[in-house]
Protein backbone atom coordinates (compact mmCIF):
# COMPACT_ATOMS: atom_id res chain seq x y z
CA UNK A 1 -4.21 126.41 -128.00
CA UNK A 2 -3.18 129.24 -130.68
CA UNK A 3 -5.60 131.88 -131.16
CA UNK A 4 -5.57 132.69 -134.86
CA UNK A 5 -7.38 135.12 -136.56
CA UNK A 6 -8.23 135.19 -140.63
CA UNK A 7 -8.06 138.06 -142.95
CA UNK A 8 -9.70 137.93 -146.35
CA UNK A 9 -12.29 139.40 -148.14
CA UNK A 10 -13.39 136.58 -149.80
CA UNK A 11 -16.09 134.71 -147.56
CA UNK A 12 -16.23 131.17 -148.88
CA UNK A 13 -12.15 130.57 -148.56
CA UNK A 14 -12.38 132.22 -144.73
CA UNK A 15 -15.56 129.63 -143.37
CA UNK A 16 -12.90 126.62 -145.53
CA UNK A 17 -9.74 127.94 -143.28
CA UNK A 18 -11.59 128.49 -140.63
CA UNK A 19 -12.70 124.90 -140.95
CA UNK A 20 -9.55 123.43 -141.64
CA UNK A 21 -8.23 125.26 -138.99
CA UNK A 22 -10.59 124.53 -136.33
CA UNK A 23 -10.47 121.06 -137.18
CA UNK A 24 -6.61 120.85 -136.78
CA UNK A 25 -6.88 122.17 -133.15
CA UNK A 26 -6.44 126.24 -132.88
CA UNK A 27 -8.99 128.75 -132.07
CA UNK A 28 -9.97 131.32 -134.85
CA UNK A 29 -11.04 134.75 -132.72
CA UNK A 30 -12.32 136.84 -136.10
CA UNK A 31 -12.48 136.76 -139.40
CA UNK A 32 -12.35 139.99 -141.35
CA UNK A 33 -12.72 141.24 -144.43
CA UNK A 34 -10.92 144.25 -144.87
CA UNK A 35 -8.18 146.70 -142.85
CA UNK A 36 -10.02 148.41 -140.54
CA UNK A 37 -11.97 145.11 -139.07
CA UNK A 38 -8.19 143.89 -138.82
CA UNK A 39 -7.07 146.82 -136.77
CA UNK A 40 -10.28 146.26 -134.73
CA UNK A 41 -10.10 143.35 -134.21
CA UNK A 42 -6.59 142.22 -133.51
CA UNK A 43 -6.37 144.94 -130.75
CA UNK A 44 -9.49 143.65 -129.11
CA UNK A 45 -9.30 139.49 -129.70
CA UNK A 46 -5.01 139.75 -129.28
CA UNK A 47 -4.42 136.55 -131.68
CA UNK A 48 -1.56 134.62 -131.48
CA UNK A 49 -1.03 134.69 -135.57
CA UNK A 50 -2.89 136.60 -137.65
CA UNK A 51 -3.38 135.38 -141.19
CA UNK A 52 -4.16 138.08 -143.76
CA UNK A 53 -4.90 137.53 -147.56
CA UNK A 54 -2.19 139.98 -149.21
CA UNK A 55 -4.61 141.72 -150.79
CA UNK A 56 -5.84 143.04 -147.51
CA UNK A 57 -2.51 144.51 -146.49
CA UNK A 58 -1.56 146.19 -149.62
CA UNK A 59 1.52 148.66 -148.09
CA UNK A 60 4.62 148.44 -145.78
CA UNK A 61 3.16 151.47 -144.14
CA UNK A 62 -0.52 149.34 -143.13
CA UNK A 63 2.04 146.50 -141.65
CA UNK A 64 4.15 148.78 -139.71
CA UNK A 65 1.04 149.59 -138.14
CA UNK A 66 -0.44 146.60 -137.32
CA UNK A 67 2.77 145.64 -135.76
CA UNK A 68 2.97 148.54 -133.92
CA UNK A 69 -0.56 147.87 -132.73
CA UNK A 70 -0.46 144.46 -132.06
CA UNK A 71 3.55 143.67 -131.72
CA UNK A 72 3.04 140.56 -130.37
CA UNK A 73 1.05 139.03 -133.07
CA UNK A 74 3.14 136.74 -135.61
CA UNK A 75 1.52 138.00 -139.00
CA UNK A 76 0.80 135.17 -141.82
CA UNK A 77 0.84 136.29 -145.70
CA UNK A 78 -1.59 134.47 -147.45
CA UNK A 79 -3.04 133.88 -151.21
CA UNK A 80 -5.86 132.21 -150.33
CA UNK A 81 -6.95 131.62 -154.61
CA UNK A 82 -4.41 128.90 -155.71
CA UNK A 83 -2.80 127.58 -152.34
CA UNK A 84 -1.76 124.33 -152.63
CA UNK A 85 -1.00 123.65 -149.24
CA UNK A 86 -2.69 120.60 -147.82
CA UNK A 87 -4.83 121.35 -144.57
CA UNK A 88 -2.54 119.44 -142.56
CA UNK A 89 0.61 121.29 -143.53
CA UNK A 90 -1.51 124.76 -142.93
CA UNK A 91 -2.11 124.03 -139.50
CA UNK A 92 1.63 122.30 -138.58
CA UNK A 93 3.04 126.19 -139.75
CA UNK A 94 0.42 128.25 -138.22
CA UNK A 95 1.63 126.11 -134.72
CA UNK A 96 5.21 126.19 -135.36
CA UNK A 97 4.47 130.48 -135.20
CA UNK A 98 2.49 130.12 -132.59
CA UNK A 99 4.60 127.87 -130.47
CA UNK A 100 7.62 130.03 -131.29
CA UNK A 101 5.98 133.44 -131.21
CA UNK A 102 6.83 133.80 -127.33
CA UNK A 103 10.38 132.14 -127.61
CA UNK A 104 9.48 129.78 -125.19
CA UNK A 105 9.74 126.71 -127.35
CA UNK A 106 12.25 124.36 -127.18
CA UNK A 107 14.46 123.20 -130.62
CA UNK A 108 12.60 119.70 -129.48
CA UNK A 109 9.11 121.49 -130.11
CA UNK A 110 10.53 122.71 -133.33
CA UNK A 111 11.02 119.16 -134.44
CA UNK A 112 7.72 117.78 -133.76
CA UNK A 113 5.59 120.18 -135.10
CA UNK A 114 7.99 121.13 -138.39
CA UNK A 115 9.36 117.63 -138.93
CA UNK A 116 7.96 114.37 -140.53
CA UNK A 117 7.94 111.18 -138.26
CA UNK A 118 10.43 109.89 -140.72
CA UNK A 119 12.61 113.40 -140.54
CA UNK A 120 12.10 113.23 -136.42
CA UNK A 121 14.18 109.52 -136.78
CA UNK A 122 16.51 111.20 -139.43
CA UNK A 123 17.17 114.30 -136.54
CA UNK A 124 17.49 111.77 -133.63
CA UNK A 125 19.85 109.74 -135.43
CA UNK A 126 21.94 112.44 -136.12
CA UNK A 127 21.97 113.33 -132.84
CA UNK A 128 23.93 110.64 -131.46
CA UNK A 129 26.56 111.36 -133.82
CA UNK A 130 25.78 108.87 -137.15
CA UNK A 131 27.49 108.85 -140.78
CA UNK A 132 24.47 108.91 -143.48
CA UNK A 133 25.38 105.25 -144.17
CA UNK A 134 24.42 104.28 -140.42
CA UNK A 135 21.55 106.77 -140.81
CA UNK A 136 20.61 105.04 -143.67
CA UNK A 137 20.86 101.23 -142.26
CA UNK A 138 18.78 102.54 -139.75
CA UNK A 139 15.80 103.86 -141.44
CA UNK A 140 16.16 100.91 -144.04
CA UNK A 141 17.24 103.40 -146.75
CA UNK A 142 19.66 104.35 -149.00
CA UNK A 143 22.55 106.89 -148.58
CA UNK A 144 21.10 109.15 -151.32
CA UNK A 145 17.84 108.97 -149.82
CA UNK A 146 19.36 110.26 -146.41
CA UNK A 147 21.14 113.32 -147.73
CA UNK A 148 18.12 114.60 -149.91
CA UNK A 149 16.18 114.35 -146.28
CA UNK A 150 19.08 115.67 -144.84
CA UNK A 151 18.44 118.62 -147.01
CA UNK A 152 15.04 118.96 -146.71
CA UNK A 153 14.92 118.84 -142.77
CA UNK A 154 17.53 121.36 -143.12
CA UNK A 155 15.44 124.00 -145.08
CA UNK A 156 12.57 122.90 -143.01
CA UNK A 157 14.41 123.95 -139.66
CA UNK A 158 16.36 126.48 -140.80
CA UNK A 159 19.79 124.95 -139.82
CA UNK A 160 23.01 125.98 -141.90
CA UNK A 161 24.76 122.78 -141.59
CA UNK A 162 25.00 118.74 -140.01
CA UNK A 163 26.26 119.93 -136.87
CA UNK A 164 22.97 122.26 -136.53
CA UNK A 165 20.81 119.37 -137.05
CA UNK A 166 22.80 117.40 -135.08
CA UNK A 167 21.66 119.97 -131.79
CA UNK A 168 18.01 119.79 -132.59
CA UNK A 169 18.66 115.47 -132.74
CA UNK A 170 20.53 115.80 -129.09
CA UNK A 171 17.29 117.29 -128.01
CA UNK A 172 14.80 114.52 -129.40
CA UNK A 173 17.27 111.49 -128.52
CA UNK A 174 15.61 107.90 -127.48
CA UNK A 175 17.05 104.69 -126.41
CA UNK A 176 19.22 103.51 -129.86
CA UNK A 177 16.66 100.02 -129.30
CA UNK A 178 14.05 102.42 -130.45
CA UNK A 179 15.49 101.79 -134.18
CA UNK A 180 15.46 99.14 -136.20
CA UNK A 181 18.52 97.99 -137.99
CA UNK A 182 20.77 100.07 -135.95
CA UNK A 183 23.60 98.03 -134.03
């Protein structure tokens, strides 16, 4: 389980990630409300991911340190006033930094925590080597449809082109039965 701790100096929005947080499966070691508890505290608890309202980490200088301090700890900016991320979402990114914070993840554990189910079919499809119109009959889609996922999933995984996506599908491929419409 990731061990995540919150920095923010406003109260109310730290007990509502905590919440949300602890809800969605990871541990929350401290919450603090300024710099020094921060330093304290990510030194003593050793987080996973810390996530720290920008306004608490107002210099390059104060990040250097913490790094320095705690290098292995992936560090989160957050805004916590006007965040329109849902819960859900929150908690899928804080794993994916988590999981991949050790580089001990494979591109399949990317997938599953970054991706959609429908993106996960659209990955494993391209995987075994399908044109978008295939993709497409297979998903019960339409081309267009494919390539703006195909562009999202890209962004999403940080791949530069098909053939990238293409790896991460060789590494989540099922039986081709596992598909409706394909043939």
């Amino acid at each position: 389980m990731p061990r995540v701790l919150i920095a923010t100096n406003e109260p109310v929005l730290a007990k509502g990630l905590q919440a949300v947080l602890t809800a969605g499966g990871l541990e929350v070691t401290d919450i603090c409300a300024d710099v020094c508890e921060l330093f304290v505290a990510v030194q003593r608890s050793r987080p996973d991911v810390a996530i720290v309202d920008v306004c608490i980490l107002p210099s390059e200088q104060l990040i250097a340190d913490l790094h320095r301090v705690a290098p292995k700890c992936k560090l989160v900016g957050w805004r916590g006033r006007g965040s329109t991320e849902s819960p859900e979402r929150l908690v899928e990114e804080i794993q994916l930094i988590a999981a991949f914070s050790d580089g001990a993840a494979s591109p399949g554990t990317l997938v599953d925590i970054a991706c959609s189910d429908d993106e996960r079919k659209l990955v494993t499809l391209l995987g075994y080597g399908l044109t978008d119109e295939e993709i497409a009959a297979a998903m019960g889609a339409d081309k267009s449809t494919v390539q703006k996922m195909l562009g999202s999933v890209s962004d999403v995984l940080g791949a530069d082109d098909r053939v990238e996506l293409a790896i991460y599908g060789l590494s989540k491929l099922k039986e081709p039965s596992d598909y409706e419409g394909r043939q």
